[in-house]
C-alpha atoms as a PDB file:
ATOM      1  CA  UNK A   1      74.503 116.970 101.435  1.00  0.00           C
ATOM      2  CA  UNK A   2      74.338 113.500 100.668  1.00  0.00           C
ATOM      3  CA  UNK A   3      76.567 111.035 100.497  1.00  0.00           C
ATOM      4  CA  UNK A   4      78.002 107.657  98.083  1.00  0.00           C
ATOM      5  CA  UNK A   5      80.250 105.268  98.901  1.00  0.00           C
ATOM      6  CA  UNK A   6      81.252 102.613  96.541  1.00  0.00           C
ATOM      7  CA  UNK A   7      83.600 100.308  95.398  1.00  0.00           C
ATOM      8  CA  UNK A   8      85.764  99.790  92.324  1.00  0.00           C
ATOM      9  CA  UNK A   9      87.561  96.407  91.243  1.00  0.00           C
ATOM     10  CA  UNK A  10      89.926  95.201  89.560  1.00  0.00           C
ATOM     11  CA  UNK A  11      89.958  96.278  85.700  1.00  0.00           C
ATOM     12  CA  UNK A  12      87.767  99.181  86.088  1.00  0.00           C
ATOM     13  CA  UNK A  13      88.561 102.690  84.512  1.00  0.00           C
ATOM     14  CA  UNK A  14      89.036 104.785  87.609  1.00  0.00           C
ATOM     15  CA  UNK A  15      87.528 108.051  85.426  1.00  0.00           C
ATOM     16  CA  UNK A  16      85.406 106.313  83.368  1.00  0.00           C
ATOM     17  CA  UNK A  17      83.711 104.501  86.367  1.00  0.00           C
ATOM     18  CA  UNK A  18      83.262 107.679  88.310  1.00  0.00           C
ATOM     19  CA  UNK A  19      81.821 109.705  85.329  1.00  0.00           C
ATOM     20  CA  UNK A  20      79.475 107.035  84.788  1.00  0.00           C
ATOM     21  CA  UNK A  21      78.527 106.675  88.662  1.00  0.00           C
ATOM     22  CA  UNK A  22      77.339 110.156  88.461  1.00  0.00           C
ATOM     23  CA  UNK A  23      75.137 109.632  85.432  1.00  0.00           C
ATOM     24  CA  UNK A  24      73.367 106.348  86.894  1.00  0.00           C
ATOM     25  CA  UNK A  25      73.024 108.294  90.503  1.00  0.00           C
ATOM     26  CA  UNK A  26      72.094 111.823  87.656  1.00  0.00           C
ATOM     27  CA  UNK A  27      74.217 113.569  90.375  1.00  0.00           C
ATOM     28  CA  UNK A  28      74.153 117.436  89.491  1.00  0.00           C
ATOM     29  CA  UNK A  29      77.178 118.415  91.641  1.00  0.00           C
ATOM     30  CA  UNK A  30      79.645 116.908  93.756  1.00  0.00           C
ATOM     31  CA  UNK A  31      82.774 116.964  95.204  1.00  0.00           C
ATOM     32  CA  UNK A  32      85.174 113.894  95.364  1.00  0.00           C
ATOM     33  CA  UNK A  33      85.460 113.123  98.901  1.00  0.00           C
ATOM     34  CA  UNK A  34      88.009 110.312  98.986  1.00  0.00           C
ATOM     35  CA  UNK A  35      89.448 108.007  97.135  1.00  0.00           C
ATOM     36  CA  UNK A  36      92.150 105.170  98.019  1.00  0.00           C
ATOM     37  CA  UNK A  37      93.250 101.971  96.418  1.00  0.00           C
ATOM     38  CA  UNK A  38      95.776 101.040  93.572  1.00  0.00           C
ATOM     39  CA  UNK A  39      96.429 100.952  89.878  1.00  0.00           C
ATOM     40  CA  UNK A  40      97.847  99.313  87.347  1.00  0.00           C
ATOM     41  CA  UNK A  41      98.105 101.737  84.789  1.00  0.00           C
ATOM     42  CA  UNK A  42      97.835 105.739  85.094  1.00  0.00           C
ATOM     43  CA  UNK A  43      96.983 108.385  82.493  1.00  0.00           C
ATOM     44  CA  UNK A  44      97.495 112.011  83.788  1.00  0.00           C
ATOM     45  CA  UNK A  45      97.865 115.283  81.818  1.00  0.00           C
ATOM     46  CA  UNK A  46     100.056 118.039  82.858  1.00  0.00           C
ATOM     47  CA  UNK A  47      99.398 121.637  84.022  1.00  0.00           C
ATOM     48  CA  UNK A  48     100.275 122.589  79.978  1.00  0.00           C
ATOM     49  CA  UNK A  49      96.982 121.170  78.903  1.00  0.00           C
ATOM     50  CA  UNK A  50      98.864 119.155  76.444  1.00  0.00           C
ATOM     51  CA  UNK A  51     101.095 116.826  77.481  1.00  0.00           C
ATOM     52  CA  UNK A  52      99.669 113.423  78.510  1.00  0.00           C
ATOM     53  CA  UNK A  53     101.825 110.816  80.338  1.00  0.00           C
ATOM     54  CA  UNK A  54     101.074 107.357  80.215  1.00  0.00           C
ATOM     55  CA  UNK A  55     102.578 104.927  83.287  1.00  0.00           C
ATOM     56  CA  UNK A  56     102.448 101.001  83.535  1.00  0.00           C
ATOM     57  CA  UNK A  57     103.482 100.212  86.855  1.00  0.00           C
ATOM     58  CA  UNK A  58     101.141  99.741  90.283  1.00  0.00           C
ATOM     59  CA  UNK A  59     101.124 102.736  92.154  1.00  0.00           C
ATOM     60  CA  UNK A  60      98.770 103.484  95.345  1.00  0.00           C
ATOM     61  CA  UNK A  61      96.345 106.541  95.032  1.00  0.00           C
ATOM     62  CA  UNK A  62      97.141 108.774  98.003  1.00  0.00           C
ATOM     63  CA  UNK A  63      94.321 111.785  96.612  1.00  0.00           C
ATOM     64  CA  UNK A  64      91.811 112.205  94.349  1.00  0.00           C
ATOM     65  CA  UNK A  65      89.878 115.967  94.392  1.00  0.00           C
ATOM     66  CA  UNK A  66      87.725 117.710  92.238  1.00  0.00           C
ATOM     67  CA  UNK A  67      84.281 118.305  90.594  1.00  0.00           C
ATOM     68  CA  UNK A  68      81.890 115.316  89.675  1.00  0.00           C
ATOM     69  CA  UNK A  69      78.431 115.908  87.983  1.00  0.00           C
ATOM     70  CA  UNK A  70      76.764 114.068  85.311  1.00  0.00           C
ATOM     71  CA  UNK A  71      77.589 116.791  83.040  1.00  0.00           C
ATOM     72  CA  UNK A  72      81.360 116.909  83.975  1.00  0.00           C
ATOM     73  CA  UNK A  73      83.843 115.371  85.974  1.00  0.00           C
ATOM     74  CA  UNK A  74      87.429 117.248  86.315  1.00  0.00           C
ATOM     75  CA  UNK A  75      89.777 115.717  88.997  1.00  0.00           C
ATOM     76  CA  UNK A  76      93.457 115.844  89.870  1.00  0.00           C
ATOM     77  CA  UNK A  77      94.927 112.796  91.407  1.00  0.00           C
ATOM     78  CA  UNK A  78      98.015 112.134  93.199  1.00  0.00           C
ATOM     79  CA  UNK A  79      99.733 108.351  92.907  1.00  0.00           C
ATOM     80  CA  UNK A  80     102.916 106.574  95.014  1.00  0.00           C
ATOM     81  CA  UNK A  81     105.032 104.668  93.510  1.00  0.00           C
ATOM     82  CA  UNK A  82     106.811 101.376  94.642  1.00  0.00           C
ATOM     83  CA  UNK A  83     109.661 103.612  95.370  1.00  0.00           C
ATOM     84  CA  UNK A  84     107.142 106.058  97.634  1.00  0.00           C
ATOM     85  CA  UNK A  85     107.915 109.513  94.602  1.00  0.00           C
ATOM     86  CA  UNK A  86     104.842 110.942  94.069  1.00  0.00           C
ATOM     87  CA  UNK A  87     103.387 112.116  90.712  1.00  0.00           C
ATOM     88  CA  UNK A  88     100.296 113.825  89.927  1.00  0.00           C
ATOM     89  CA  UNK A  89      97.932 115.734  86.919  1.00  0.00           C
ATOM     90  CA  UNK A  90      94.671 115.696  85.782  1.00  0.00           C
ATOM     91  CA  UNK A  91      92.895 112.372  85.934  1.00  0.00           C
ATOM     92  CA  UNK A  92      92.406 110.955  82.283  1.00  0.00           C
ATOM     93  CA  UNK A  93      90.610 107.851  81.064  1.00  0.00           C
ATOM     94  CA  UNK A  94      92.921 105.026  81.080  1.00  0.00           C
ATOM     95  CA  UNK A  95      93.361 105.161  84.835  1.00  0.00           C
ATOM     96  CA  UNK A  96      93.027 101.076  85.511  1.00  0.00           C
ATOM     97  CA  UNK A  97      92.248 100.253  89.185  1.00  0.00           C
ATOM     98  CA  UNK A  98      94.828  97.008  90.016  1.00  0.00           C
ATOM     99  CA  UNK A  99      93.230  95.900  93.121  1.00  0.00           C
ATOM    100  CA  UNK A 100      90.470  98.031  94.377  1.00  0.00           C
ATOM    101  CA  UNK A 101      89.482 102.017  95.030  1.00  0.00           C
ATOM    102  CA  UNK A 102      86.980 102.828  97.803  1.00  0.00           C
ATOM    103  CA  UNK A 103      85.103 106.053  96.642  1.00  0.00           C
ATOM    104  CA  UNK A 104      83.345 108.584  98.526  1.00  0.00           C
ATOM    105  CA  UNK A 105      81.092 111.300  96.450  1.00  0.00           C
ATOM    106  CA  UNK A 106      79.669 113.985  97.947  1.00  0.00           C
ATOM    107  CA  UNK A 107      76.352 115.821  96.570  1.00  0.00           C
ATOM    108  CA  UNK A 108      75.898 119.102  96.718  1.00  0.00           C
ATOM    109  CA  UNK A 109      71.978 120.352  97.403  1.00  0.00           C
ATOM    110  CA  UNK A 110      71.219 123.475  95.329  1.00  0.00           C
ATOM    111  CA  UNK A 111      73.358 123.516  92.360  1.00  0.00           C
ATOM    112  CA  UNK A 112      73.929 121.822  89.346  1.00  0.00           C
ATOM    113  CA  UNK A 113      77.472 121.135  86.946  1.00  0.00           C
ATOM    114  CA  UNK A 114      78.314 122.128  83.442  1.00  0.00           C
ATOM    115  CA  UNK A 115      80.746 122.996  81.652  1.00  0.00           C
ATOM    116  CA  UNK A 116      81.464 125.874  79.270  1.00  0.00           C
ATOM    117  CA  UNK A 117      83.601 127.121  77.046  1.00  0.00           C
ATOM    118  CA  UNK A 118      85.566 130.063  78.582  1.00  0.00           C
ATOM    119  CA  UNK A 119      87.849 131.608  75.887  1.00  0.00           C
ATOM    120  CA  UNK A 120      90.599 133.505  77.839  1.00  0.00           C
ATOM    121  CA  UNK A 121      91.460 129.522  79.165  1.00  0.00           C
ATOM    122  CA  UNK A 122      90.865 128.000  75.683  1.00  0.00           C
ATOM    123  CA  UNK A 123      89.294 125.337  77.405  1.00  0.00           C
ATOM    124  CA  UNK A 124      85.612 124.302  78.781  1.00  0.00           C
ATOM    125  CA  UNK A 125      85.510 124.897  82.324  1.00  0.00           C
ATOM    126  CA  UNK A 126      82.644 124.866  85.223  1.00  0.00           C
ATOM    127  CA  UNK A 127      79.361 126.769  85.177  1.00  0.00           C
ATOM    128  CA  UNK A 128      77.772 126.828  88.460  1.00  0.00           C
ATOM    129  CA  UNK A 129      74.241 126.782  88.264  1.00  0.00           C
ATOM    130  CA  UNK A 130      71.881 127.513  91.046  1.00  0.00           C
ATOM    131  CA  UNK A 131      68.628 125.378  90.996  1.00  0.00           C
ATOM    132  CA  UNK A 132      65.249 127.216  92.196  1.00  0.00           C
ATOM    133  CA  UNK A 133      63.889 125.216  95.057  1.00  0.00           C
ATOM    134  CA  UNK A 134      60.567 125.633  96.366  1.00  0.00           C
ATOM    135  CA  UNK A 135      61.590 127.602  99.130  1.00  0.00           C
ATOM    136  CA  UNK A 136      62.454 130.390  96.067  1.00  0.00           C
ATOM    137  CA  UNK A 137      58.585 131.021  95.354  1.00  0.00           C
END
């Protein structure tokens, strides 16, 4: 498994910034480790698949998980507010780091991301895809 560690600043796109990490590193498929810092503004969808909320206030991230690749990313994330509430959903562009976020990715050796359309969800959703090493021959 390897390992990336990097930093976002001020301004950046929290999704955006991570999809596009994974492209410039061509990451296949990864996990998100960690993630902790602040933003300014939040985007988040809901469980329904539908309903987006978006937030302007600075909020601390206390989790980010889910499934990075080139291909894909889908994360949930988890923000406190100035009065410590917690909210959460599925982490949409427009996610706008205030200060910083320290990132840690995690590769995963053997398998690659994608997504595909799965139609008892409606939506597209991960395909796992074992990679032949040359152990396999």
């Amino acid at each position: 498994m390897k390992q990336y560690v990097f930093r976002l600043q001020r301004g950046d796109d929290l999704y955006e910034s991570l999809h596009a990490y994974c492209k410039q590193q061509h990451i296949q498929a990864g996990y998100a480790a960690a993630c902790v810092g602040c933003l300014l503004k939040a985007s988040l969808r809901s469980a329904d698949g539908a309903t987006v909320c978006n937030l302007e206030e600075r909020m601390e991230i206390v989790s980010l998980t889910g499934t990075v690749s080139e291909n894909r990313c889908h994360l949930h994330i988890s923000l406190s507010r100035e009065d410590l509430s917690v909210i959460g959903g599925h982490l949409m562009p427009g996610c706008i780091v205030n200060t910083t976020a320290e990132v840690v990715l995690c590769e995963l050796a053997g398998l690659s991301f994608a997504k595909e359309f799965d139609p008892d969800t409606g939506y597209n959703e991960l395909k796992i895809i074992p990679l032949l090493s040359e152990e396999s021959f």
